[in-house]
Protein backbone atom coordinates (compact mmCIF):
# COMPACT_ATOMS: atom_id res chain seq x y z
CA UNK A 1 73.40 113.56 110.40
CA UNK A 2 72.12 109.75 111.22
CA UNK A 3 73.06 108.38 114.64
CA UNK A 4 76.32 106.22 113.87
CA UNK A 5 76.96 102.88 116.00
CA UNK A 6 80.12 101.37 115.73
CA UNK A 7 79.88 97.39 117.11
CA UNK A 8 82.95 96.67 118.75
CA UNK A 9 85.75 98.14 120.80
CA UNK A 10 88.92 96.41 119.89
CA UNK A 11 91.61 98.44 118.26
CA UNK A 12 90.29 98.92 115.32
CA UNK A 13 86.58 99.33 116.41
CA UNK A 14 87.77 102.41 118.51
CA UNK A 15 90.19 103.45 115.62
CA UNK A 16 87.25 103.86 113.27
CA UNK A 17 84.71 105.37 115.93
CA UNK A 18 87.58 107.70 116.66
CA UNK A 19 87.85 108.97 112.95
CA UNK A 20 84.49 109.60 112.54
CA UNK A 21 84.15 111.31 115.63
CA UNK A 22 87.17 113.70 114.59
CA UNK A 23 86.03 114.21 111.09
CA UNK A 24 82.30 115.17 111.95
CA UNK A 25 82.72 116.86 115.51
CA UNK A 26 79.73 115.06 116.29
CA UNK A 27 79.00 111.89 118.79
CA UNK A 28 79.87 108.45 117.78
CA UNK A 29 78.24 105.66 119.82
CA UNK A 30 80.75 102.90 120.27
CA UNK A 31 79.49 99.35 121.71
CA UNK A 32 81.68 97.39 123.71
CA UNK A 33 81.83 93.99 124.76
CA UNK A 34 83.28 94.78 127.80
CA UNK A 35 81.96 96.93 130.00
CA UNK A 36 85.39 98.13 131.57
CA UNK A 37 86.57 98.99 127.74
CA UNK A 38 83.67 101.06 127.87
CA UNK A 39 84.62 102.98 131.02
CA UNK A 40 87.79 103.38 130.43
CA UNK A 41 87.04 105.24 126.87
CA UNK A 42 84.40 107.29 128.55
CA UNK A 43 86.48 108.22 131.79
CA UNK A 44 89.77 108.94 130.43
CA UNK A 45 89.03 109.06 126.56
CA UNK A 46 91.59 105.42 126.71
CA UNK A 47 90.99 101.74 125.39
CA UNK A 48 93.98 100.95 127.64
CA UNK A 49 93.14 97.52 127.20
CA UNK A 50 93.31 97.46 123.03
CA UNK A 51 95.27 100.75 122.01
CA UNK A 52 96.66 101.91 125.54
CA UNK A 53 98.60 105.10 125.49
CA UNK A 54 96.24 106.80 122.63
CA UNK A 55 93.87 109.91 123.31
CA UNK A 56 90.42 109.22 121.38
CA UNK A 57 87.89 112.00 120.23
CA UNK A 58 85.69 113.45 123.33
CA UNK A 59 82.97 112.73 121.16
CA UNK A 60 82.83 108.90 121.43
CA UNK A 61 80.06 107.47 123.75
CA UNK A 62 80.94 103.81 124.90
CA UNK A 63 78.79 102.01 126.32
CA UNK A 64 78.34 97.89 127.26
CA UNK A 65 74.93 98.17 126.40
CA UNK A 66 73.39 98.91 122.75
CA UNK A 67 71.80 102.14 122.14
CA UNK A 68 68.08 102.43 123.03
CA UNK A 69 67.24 104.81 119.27
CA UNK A 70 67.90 104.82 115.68
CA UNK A 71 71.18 103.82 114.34
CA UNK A 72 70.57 103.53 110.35
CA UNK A 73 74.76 103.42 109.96
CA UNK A 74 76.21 100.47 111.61
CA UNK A 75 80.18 99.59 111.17
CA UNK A 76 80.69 96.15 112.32
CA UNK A 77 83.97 95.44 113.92
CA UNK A 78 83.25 92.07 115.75
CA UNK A 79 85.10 89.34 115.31
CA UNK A 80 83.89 87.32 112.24
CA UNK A 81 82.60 84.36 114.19
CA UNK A 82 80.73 85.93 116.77
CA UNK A 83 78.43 88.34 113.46
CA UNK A 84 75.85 85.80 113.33
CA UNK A 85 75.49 85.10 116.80
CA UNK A 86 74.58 88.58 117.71
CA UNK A 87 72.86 89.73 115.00
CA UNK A 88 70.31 86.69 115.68
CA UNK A 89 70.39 87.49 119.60
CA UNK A 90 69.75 91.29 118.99
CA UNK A 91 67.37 91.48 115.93
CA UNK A 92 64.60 92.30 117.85
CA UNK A 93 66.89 95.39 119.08
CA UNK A 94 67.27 96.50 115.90
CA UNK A 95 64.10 95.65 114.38
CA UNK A 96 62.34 97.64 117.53
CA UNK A 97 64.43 100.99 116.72
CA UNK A 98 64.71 100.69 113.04
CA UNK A 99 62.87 103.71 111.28
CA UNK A 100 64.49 103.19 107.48
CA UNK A 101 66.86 100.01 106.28
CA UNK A 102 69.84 99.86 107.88
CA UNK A 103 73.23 100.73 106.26
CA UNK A 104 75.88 98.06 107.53
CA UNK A 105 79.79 98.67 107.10
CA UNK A 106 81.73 95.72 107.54
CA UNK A 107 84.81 96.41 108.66
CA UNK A 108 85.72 92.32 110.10
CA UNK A 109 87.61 90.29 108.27
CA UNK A 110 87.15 86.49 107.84
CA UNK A 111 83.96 84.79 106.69
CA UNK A 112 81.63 82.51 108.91
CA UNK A 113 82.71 78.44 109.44
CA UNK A 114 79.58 77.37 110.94
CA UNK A 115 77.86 78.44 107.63
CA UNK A 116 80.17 78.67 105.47
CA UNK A 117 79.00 82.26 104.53
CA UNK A 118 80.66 85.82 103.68
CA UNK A 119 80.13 87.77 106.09
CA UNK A 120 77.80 90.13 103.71
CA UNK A 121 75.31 87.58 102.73
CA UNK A 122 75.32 86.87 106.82
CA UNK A 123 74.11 90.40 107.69
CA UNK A 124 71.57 90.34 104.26
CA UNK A 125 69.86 87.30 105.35
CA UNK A 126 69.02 88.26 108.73
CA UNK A 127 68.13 91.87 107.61
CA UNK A 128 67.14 91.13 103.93
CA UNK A 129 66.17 95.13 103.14
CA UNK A 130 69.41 96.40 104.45
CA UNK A 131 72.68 98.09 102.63
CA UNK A 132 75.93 96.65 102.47
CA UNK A 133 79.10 97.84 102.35
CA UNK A 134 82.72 96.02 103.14
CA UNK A 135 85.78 98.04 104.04
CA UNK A 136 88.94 96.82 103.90
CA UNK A 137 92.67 97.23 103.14
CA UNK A 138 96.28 97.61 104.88
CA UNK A 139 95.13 99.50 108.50
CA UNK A 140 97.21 98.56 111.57
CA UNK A 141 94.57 100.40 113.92
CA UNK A 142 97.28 102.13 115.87
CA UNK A 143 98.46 104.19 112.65
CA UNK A 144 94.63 105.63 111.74
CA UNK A 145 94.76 106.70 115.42
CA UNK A 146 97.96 109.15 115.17
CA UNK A 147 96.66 109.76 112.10
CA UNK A 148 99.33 108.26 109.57
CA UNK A 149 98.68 108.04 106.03
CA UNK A 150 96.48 105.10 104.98
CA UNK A 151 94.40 103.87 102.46
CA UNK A 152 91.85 101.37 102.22
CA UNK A 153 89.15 99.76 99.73
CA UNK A 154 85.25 100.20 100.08
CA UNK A 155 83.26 98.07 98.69
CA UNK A 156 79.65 98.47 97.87
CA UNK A 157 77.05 98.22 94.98
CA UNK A 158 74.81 101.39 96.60
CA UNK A 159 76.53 104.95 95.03
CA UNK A 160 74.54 106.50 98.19
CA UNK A 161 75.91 104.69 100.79
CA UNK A 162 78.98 104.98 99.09
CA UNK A 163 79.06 108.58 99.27
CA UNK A 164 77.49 108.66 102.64
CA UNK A 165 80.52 106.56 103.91
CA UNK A 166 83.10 108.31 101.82
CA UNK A 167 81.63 111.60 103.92
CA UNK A 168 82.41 110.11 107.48
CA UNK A 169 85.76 108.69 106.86
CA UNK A 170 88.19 110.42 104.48
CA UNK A 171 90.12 113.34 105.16
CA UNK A 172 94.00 114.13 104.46
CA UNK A 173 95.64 111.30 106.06
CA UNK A 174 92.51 108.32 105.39
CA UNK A 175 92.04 107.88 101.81
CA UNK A 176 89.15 105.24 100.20
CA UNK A 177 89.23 103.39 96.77
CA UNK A 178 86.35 102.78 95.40
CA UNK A 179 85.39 98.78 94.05
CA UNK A 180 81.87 96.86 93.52
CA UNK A 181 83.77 93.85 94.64
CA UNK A 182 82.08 92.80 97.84
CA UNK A 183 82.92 89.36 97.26
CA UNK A 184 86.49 89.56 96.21
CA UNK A 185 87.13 91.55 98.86
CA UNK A 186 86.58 89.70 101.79
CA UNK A 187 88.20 86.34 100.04
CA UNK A 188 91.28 89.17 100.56
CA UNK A 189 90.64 89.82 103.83
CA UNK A 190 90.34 86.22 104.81
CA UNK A 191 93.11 84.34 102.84
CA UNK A 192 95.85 87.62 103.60
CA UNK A 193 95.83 85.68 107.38
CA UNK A 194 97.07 82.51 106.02
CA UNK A 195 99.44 84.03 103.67
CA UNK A 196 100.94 85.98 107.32
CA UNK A 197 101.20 82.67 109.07
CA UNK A 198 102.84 80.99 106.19
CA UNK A 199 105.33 83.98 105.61
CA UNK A 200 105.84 84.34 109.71
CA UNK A 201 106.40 80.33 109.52
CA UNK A 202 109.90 80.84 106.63
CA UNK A 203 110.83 83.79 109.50
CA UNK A 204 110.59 81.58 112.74
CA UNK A 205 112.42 78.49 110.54
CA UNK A 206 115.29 80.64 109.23
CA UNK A 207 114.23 80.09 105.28
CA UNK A 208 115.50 83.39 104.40
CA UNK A 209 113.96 86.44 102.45
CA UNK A 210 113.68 84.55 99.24
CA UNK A 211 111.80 82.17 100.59
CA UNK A 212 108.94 84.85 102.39
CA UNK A 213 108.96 86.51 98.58
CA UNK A 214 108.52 83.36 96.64
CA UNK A 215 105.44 82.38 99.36
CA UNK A 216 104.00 85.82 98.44
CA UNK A 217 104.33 85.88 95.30
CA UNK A 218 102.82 81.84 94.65
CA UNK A 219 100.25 83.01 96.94
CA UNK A 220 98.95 86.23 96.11
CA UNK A 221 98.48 83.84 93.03
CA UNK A 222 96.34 81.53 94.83
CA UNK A 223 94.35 84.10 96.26
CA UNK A 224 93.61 85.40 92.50
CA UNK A 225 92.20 81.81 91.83
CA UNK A 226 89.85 81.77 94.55
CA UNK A 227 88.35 85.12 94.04
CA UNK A 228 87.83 84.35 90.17
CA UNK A 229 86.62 80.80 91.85
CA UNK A 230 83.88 82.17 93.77
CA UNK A 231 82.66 84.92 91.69
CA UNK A 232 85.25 88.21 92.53
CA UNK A 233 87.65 90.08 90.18
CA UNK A 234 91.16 89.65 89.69
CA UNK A 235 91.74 93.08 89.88
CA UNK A 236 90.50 93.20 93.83
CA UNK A 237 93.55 91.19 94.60
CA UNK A 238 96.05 93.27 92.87
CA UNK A 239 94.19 96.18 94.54
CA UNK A 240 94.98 97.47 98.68
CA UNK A 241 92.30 94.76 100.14
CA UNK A 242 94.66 92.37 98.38
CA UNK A 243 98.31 92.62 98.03
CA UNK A 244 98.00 95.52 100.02
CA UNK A 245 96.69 94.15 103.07
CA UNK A 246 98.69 90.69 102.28
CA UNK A 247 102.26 93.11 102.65
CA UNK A 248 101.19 95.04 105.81
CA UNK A 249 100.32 91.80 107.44
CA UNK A 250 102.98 89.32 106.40
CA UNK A 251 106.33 91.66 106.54
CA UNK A 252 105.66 93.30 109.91
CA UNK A 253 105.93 91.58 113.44
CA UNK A 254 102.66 93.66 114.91
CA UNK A 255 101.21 91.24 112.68
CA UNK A 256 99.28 88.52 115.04
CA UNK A 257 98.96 85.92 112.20
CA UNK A 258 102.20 86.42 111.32
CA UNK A 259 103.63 86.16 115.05
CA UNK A 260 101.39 82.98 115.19
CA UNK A 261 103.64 81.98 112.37
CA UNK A 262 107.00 82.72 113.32
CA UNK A 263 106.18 81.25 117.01
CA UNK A 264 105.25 77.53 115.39
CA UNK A 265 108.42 77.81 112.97
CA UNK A 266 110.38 79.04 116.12
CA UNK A 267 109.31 75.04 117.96
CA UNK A 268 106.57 76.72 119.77
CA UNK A 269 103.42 74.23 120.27
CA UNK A 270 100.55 75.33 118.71
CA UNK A 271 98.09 74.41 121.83
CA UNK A 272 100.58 76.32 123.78
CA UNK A 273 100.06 79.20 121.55
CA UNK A 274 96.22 78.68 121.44
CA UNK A 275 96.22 78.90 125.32
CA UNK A 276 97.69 82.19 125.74
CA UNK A 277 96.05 83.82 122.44
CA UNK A 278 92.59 84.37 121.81
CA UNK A 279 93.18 84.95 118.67
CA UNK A 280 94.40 82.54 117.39
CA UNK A 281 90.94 80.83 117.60
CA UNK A 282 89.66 82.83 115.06
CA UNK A 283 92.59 82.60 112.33
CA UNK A 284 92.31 78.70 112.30
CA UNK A 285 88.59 79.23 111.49
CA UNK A 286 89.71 81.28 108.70
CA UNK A 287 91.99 78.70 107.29
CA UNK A 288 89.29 76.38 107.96
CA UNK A 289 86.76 78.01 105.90
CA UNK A 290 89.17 78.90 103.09
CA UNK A 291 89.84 75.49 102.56
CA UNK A 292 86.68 74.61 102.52
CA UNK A 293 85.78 76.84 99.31
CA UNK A 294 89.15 75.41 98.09
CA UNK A 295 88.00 71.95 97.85
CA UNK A 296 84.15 73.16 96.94
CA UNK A 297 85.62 75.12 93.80
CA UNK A 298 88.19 72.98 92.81
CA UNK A 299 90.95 75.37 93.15
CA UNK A 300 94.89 74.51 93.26
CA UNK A 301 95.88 76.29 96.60
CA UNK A 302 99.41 74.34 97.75
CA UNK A 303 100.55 76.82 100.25
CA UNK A 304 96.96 77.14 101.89
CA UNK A 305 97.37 73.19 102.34
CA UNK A 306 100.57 73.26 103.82
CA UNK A 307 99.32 76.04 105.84
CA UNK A 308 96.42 74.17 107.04
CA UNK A 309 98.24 70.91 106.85
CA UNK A 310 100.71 72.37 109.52
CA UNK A 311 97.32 74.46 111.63
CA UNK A 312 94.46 71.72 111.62
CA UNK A 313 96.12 68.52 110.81
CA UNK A 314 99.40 68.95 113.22
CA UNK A 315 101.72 67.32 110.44
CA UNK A 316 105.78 68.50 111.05
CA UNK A 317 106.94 71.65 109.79
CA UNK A 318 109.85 70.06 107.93
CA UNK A 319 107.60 67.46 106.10
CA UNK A 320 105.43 70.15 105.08
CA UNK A 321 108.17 72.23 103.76
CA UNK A 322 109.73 69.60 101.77
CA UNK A 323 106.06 68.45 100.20
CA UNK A 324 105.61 72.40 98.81
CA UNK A 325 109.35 72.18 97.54
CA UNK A 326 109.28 68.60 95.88
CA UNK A 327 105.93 69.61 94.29
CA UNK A 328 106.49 69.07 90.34
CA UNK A 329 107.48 72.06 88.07
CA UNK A 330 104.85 74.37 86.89
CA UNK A 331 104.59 77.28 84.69
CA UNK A 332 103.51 80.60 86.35
């Protein structure tokens, strides 16, 4: 079996070295940001700083530094800002160690600002020959870990790497749905972080559970629009890395986008909020970027405005509220 390299130790970096590592019995080499993440998972077989409390696979090397040999399968699990950035800073790395194309999983959701780029056409420009695959779906990290039943979209256009990746993760409690979709999918992965701010934002204002359904409901719509918009398949958002993902995210409080959420509609300040959480950083890029293809495709998106209305433009909650309510009558 190929080396595998798994590019970033968060939670669910380590959850998907960790099911690899249990389903082949064979090392995993898991790159870490920080080098005490690293030693932590190598002395005690702990990320006690991302999923404290949960035993990993012996058979997951971390390290702080990236592997000096072949890695043709590469699962990317860095945050969606920082691909580009290290991709470009350790091409040569790659490029030095590379024997055939290299096979790239991404596993981050959100798409890049600076460029205004998916994610997959990121990776193919700086490594034109390579595969591409994007996985996705409703996985709180901490579940695949104590191996609860999940299941999750790949998408890809290569049947080999499909199989290939099929091979390393599925087994009785990790199941994968197959889609072409590489486009639609991350649109899903991307705009099912403002729908959990907007439905944590009717939890932290009192609106009530009608109000949460009608926001996913009007937006899982939206979400359909932009993926037709941009080239994806209505069908992806209907599918796990759609409404899936979008009810994991936005009805549970382990949800970070949707505790951002509930936080603002609770009269937290949002600068407050961007002080003590990282990322939160990255979730207003998200918005940003979604709106963005919004207004480049033409596409009627009310909640994502009020969402980024309230995020990027500061305006009051209440005035926001009342401008998605007064809005005149449509038909669905």
């Amino acid at each position: 079996m190929n080396n595998i390299l798994v590019l970033g130790a968060g939670a669910w970096g380590t959850a998907i070295a960790n099911l690899i590592a249990v389903n082949t019995k064979k090392n995993v080499y898991l790159w870490s940001l920080e080098e005490e993440v690293a030693k932590d998972i190598n002395s005690g077989l702990i990320n006690k700083k991302y999923l404290p409390n949960k035993k990993v696979s012996k058979y997951i090397i971390a390290n702080s530094t990236l592997p000096k040999f072949n890695t043709e399968i590469i699962f990317v699990v860095i945050p969606s800002q920082f691909i580009f950035g290290f991709f470009d800073k350790f091409k040569s790395h790659f490029e030095k160690y590379k024997k055939k194309p290299y096979s790239f999983i991404i596993c981050s959701k959100g798409i890049d600002l600076k460029r205004k780029e998916f994610l997959s056409n990121i990776i193919k420009f700086i490594f034109p020959k390579s595969n591409i695959a994007v996985l996705s779906g409703p996985s709180f990290a901490v579940d695949v870990v104590n191996k609860k039943p999940t299941a999750v979209t790949l998408a890809t256009k290569s049947s080999k790497l499909e199989k290939t990746i099929v091979n390393l993760l599925r087994n009785n409690y990790f199941r994968i749905y197959l889609s072409k979709d590489i486009i639609g999918v991350q649109i899903n992965a991307t705009m099912k972080n403002v729908l959990a701010i907007a439905a944590g934002l009717t939890e932290g204002l009192n609106l009530g559970e009608n109000a949460r359904a009608a926001i996913l409901a009007r937006g899982i719509k939206e979400i359909i629009r932009l993926t037709k918009a941009v080239g994806g398949k209505k069908e992806t958002a209907i599918g796990l890395s759609g409404i899936g993902d979008i009810i994991l995210t936005c009805v549970s409080k382990s949800s970070r986008n949707y505790k951002l959420g509930f936080m603002l509609g609770n009269g937290k300040n949002l600068r407050s909020i961007i002080g003590k959480n990282n990322y939160v950083t990255e979730g207003m890029e998200n918005i940003k970027v979604v709106y963005y293809l919004k207004r480049k495709y033409k596409v009627n998106m009310p909640i994502l405005e009020a969402v980024y209305s309230v995020l990027v433009n500061e305006k009051e909650l209440d005035k926001v509220i009342k401008g998605l309510l007064s809005r005149p009558l449509s038909s669905e």
